[in-house]
C-alpha atoms as a PDB file:
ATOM      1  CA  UNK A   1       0.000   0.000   0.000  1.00  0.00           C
ATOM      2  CA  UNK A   2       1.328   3.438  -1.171  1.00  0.00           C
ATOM      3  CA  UNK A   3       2.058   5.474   1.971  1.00  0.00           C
ATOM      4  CA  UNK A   4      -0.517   7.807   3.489  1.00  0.00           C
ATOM      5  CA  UNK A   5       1.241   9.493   6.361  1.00  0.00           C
ATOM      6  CA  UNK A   6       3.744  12.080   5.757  1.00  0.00           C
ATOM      7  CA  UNK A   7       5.653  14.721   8.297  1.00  0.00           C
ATOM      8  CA  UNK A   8       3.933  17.910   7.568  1.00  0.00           C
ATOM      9  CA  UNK A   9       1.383  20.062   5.565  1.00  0.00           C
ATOM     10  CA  UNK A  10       4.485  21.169   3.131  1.00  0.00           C
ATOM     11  CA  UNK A  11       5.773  17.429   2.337  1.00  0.00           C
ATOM     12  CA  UNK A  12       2.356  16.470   2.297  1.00  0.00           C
ATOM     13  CA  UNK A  13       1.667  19.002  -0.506  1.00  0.00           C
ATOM     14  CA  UNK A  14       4.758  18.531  -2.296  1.00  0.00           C
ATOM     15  CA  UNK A  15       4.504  17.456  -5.879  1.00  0.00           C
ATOM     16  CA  UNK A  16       0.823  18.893  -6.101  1.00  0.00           C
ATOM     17  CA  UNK A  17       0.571  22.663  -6.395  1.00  0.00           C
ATOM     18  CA  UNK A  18       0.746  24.647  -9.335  1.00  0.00           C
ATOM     19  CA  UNK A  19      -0.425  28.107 -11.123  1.00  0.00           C
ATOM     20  CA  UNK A  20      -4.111  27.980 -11.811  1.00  0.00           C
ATOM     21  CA  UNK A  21      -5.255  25.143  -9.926  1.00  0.00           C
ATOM     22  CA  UNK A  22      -8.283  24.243  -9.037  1.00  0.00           C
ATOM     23  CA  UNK A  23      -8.791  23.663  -5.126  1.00  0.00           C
ATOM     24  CA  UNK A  24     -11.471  22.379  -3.007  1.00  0.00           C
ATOM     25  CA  UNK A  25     -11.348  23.396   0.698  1.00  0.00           C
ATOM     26  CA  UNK A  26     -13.760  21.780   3.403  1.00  0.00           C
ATOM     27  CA  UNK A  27     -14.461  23.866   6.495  1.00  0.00           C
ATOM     28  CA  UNK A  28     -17.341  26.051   7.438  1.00  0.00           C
ATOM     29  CA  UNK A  29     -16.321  29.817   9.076  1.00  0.00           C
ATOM     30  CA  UNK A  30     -13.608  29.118  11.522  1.00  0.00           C
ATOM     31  CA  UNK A  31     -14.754  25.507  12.401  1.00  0.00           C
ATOM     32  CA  UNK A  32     -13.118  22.164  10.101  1.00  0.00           C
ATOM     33  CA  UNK A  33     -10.921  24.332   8.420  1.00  0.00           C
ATOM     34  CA  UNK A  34      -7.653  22.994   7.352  1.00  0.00           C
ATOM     35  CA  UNK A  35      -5.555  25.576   8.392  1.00  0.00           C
ATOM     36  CA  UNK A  36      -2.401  23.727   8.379  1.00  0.00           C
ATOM     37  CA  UNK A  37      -2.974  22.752   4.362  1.00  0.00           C
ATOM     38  CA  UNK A  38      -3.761  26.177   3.723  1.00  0.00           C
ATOM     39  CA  UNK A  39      -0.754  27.909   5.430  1.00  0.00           C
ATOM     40  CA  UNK A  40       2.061  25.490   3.569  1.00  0.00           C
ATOM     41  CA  UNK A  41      -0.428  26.764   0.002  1.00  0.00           C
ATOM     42  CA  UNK A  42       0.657  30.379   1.552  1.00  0.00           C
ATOM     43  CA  UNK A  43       4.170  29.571   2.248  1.00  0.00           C
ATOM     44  CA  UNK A  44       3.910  27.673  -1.624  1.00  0.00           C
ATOM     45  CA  UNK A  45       3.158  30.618  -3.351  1.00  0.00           C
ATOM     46  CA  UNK A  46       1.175  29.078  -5.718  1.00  0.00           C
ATOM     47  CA  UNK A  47      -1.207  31.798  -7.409  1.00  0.00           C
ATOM     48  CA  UNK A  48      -4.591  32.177  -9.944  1.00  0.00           C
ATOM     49  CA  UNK A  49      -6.172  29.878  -7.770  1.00  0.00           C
ATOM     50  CA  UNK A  50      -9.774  28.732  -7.892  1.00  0.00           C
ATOM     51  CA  UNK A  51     -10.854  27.865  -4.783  1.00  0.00           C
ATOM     52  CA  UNK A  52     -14.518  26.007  -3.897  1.00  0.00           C
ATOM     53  CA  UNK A  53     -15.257  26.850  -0.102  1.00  0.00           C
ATOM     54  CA  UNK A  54     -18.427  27.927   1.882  1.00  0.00           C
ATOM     55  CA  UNK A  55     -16.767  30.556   2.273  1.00  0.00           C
ATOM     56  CA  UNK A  56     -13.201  32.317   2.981  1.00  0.00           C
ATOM     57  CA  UNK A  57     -12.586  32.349   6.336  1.00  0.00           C
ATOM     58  CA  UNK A  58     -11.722  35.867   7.850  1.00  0.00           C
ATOM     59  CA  UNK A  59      -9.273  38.660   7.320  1.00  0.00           C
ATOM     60  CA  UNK A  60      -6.333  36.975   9.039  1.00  0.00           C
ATOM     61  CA  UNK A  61      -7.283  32.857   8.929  1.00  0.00           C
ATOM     62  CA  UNK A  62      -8.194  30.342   7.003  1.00  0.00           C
ATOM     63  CA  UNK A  63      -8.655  30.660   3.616  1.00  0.00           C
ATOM     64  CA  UNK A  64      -8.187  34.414   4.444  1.00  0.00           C
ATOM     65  CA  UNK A  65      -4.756  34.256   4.130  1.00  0.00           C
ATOM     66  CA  UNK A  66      -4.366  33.369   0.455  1.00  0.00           C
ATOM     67  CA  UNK A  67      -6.248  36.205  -0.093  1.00  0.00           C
ATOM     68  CA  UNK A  68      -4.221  38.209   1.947  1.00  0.00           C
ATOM     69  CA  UNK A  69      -1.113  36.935  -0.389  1.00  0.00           C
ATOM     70  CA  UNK A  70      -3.610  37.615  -3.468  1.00  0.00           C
ATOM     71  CA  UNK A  71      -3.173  34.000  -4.478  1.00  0.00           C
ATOM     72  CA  UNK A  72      -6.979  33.421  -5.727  1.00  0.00           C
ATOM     73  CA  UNK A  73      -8.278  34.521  -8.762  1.00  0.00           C
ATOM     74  CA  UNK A  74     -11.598  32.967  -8.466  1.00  0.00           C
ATOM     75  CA  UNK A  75     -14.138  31.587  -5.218  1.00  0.00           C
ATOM     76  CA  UNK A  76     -17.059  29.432  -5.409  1.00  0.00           C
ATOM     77  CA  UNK A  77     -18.369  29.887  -2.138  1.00  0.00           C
ATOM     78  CA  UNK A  78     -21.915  30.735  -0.281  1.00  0.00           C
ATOM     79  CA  UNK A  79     -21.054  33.046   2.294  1.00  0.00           C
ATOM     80  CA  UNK A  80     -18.784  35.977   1.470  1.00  0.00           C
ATOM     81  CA  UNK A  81     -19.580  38.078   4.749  1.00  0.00           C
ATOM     82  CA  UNK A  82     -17.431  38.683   7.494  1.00  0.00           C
ATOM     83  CA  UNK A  83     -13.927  39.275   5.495  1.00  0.00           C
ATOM     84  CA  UNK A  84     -13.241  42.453   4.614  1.00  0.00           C
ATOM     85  CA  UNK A  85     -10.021  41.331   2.057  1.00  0.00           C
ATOM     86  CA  UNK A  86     -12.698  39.547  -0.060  1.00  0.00           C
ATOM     87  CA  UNK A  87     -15.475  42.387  -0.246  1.00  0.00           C
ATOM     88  CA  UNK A  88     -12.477  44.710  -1.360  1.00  0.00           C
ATOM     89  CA  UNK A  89     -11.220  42.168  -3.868  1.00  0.00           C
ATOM     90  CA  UNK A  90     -14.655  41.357  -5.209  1.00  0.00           C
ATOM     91  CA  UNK A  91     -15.638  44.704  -5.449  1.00  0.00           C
ATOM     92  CA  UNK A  92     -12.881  45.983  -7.171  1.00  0.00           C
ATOM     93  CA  UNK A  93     -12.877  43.538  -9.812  1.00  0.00           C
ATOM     94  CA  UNK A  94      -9.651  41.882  -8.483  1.00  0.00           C
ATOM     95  CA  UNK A  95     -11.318  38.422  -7.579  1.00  0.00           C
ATOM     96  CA  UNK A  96     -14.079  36.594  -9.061  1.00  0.00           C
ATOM     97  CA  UNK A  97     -17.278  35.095  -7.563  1.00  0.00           C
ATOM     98  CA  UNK A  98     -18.993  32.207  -8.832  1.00  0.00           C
ATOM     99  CA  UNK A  99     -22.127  32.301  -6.097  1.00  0.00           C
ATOM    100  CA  UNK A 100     -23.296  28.753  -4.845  1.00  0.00           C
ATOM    101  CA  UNK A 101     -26.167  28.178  -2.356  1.00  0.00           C
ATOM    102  CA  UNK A 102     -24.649  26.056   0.683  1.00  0.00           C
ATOM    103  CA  UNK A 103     -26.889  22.666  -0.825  1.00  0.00           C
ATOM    104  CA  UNK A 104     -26.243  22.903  -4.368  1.00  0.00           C
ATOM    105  CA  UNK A 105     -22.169  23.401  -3.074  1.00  0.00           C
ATOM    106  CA  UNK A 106     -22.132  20.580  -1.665  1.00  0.00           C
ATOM    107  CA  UNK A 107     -24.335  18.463  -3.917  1.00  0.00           C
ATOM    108  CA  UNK A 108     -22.195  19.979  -6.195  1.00  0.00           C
ATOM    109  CA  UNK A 109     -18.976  18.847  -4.740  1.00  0.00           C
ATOM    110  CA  UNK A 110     -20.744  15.278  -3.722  1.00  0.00           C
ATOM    111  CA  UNK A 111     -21.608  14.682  -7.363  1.00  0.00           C
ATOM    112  CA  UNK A 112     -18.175  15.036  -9.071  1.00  0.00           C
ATOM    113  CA  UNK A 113     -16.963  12.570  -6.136  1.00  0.00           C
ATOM    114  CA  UNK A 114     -19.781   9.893  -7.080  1.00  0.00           C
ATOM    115  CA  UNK A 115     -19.021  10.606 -10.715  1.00  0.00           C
ATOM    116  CA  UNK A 116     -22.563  12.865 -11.759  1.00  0.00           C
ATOM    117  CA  UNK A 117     -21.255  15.054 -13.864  1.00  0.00           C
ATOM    118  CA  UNK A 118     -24.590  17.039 -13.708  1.00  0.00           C
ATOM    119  CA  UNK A 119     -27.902  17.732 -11.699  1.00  0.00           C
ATOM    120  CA  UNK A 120     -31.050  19.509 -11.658  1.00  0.00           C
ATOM    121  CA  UNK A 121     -32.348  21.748  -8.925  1.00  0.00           C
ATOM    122  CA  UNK A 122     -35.005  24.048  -7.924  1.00  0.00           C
ATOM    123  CA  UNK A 123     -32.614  26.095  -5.768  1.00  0.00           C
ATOM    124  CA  UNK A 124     -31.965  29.479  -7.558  1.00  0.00           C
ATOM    125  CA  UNK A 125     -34.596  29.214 -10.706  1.00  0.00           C
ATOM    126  CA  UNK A 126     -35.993  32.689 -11.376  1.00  0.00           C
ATOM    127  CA  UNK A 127     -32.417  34.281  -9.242  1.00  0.00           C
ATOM    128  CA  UNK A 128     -29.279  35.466 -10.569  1.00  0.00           C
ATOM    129  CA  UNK A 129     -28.090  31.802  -9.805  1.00  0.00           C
ATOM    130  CA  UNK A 130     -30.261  30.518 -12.712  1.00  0.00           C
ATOM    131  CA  UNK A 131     -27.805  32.920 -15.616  1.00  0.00           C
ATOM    132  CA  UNK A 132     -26.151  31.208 -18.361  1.00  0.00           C
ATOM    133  CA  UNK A 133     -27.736  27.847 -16.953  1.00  0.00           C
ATOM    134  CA  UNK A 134     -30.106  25.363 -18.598  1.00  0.00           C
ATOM    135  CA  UNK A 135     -33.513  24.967 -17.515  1.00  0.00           C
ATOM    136  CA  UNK A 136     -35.580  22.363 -17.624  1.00  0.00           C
ATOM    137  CA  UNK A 137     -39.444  21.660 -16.445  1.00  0.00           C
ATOM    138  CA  UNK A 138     -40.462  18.217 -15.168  1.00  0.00           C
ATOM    139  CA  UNK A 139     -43.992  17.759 -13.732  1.00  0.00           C
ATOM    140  CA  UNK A 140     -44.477  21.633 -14.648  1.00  0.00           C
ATOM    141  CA  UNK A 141     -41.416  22.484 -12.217  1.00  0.00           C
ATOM    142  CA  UNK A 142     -38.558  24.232 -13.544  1.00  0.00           C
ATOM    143  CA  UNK A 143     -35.267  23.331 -12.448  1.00  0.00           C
ATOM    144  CA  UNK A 144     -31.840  24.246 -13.155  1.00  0.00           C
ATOM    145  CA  UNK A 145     -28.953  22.138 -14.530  1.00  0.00           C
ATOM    146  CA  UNK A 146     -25.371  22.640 -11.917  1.00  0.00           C
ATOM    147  CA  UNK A 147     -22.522  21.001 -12.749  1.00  0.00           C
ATOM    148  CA  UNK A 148     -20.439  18.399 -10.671  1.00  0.00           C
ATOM    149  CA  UNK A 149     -17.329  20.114  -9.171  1.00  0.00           C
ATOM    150  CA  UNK A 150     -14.158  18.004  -9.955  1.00  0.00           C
ATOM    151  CA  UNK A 151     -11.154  19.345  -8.437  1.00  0.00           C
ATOM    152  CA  UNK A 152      -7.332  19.177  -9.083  1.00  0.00           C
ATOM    153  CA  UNK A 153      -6.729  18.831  -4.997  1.00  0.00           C
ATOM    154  CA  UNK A 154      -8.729  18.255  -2.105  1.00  0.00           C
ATOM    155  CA  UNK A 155      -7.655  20.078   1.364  1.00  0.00           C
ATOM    156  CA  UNK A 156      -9.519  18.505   4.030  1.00  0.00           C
ATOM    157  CA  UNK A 157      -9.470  18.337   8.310  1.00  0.00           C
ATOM    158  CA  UNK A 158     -10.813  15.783  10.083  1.00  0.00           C
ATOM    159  CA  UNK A 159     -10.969  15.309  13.504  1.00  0.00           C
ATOM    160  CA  UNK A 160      -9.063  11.111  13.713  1.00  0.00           C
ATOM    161  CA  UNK A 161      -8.126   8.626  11.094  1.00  0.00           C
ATOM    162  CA  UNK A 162      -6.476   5.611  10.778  1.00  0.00           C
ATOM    163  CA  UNK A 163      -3.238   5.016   8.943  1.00  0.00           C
ATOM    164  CA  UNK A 164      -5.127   3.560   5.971  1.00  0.00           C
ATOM    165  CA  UNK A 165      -7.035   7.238   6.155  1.00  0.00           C
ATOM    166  CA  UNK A 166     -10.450   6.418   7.235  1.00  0.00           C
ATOM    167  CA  UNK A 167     -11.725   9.556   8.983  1.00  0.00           C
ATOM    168  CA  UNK A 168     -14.105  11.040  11.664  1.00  0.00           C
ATOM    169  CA  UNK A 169     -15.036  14.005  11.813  1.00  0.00           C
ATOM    170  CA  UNK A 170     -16.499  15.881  15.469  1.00  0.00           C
ATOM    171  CA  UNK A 171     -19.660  17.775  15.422  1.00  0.00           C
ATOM    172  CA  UNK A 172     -20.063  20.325  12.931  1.00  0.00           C
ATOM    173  CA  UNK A 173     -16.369  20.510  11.566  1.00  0.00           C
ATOM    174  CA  UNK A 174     -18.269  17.269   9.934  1.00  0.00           C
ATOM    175  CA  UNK A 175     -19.820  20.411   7.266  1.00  0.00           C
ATOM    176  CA  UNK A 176     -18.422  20.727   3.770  1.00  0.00           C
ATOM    177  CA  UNK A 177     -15.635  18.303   5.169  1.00  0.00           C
ATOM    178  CA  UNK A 178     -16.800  14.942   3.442  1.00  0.00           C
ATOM    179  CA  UNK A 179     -18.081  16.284   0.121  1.00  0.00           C
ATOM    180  CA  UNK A 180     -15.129  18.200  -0.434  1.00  0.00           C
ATOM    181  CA  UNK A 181     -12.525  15.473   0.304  1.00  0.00           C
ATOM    182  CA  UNK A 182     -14.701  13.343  -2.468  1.00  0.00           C
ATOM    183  CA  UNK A 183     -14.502  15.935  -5.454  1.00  0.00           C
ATOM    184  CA  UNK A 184     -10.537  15.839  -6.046  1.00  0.00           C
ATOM    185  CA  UNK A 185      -8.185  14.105  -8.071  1.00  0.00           C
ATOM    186  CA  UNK A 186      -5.913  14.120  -4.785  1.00  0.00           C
ATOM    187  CA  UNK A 187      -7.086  14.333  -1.480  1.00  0.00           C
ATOM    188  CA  UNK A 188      -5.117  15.635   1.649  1.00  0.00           C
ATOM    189  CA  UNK A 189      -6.430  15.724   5.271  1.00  0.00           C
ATOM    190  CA  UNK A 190      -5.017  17.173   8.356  1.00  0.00           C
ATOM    191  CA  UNK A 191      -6.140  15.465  11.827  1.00  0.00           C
ATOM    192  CA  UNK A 192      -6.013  15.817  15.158  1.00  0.00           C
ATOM    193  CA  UNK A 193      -4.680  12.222  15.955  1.00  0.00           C
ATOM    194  CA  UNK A 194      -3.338   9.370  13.829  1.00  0.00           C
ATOM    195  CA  UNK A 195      -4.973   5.753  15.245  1.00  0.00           C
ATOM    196  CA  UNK A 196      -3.603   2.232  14.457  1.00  0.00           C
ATOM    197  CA  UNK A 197      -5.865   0.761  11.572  1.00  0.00           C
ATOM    198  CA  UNK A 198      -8.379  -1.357  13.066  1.00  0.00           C
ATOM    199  CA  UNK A 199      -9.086   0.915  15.991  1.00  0.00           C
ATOM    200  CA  UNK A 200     -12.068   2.379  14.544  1.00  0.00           C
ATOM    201  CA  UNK A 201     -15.297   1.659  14.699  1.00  0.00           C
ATOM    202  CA  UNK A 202     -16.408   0.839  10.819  1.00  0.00           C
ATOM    203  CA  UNK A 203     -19.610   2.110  11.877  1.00  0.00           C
ATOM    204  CA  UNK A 204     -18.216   5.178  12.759  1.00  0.00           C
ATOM    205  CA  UNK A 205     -16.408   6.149   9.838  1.00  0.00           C
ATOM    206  CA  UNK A 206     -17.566   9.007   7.779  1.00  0.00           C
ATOM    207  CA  UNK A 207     -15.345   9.315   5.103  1.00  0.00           C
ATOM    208  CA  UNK A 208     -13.741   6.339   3.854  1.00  0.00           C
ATOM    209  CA  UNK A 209      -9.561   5.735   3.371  1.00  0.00           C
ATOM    210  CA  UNK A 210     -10.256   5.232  -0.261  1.00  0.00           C
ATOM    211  CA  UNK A 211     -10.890   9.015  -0.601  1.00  0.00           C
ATOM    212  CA  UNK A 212      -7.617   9.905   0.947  1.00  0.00           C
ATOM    213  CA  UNK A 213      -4.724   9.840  -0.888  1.00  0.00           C
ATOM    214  CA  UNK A 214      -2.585  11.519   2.201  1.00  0.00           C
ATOM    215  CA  UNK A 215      -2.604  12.453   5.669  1.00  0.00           C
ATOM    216  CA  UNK A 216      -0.570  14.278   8.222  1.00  0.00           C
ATOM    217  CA  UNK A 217      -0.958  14.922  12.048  1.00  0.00           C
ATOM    218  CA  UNK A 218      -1.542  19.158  12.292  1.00  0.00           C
ATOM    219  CA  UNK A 219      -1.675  21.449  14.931  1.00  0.00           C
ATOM    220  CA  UNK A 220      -4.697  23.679  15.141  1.00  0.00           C
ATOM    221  CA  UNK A 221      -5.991  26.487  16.694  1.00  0.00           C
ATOM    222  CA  UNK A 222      -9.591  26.346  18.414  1.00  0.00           C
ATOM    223  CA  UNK A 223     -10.860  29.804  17.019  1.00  0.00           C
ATOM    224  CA  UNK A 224     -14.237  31.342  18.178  1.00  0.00           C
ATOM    225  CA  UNK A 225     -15.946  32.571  14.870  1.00  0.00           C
ATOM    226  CA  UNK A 226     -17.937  35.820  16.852  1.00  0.00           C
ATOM    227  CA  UNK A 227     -17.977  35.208  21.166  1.00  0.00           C
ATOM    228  CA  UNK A 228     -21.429  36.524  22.353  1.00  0.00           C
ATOM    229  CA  UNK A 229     -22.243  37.099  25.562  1.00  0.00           C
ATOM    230  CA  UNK A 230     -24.892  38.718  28.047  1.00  0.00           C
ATOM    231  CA  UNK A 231     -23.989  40.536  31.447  1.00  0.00           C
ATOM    232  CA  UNK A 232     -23.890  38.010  34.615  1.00  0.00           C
END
């Protein structure tokens, strides 16, 4: 078996990254996100990125950072509050937007994994998501044709895998996670902790080793997205 594990985010990466690639990043806001992947695409330098998120992280993490570095040329994303880089960028022309409602992202993303290269959906018809896309009426519904995301690389965190890959992911950092480790030609994940293989419960797993082409043991940072509190 080819190996799986490797020493850190760069070596992990190594071999992968180039000019006008076409990235898919799991994560949702400041929770799942694999920061450790995304800082060694930083310290890469790789640029004219695409990038398919939920959304970009803020100002000064996650995904944040390569637009800090003005490394994207293009998101696909949902949510595009909250960062102040990216409204600047996007309103001045600098980056481009493809907009995605959170579903049809990830149906999107699930569908290149499983092989669909297209679907129809009721999300967006009569919206600016609907432009430039075919419709089509069944049962005297329209719907609109989106197209399975296949991407170049997968960056992915999970919360423990196996040495063979098979991952778990805690709580909500579960999100975009799965579907976005499915959609690339090459998936990495960052974990929390590495487990002998066998030590999982099969019943457990939610994203299977196949997906995961390889794996590293990261540090990360438990970030609070927005803290809100109410006087004692």
């Amino acid at each position: 078996m080819a190996k799986k594990i490797y020493g850190s985010a760069a070596e992990a990466l190594d071999g992968l990254l180039f000019d006008g690639m076409f990235i898919a990043a799991g994560g949702f806001g400041l929770c799942g996100i694999p920061e450790n992947l995304i800082s060694a695409i930083v310290a890469n330098g790789a640029k004219d990125l695409t990038i398919a998120s939920n959304n970009a992280g803020v100002d000064d993490f996650g995904l944040g950072l390569l637009l800090q570095t003005r490394q994207v040329k293009k998101m696909l994303s949902s949510y595009v509050g909250e960062n102040d880089t990216f409204m600047q960028q996007y309103l001045s022309g600098e980056l481009e937007l493809e907009f995605n409602p959170q579903g049809t992202l990830a149906e999107r993303m699930r569908a290149g994994g499983a092989g669909i290269p297209g679907f129809y959906t009721k999300t967006g018809v009569g919206t600016v998501i609907a432009e430039g896309k075919e419709v089509k009426n069944f049962d005297g519904q329209d719907y609109i044709l989106e197209r399975g995301i296949v991407a170049d690389l997968s960056i992915v965190k999970a919360w423990k895998a196996d040495e063979t890959g098979n991952c778990i992911f805690r709580k909500t950092a579960r999100n975009f996670n799965p579907p976005a480790a499915m959609c690339g030609k090459t998936c990495v994940v960052e974990v929390e902790e590495i487990v002998p293989t066998g030590s999982l419960d099969p019943d457990l797993i939610h994203l299977p080793g196949i997906y995961v082409n390889r794996l590293i043991k990261g540090d990360h940072e438990k970030r609070i997205e927005q803290r809100t509190v109410r006087a004692a």
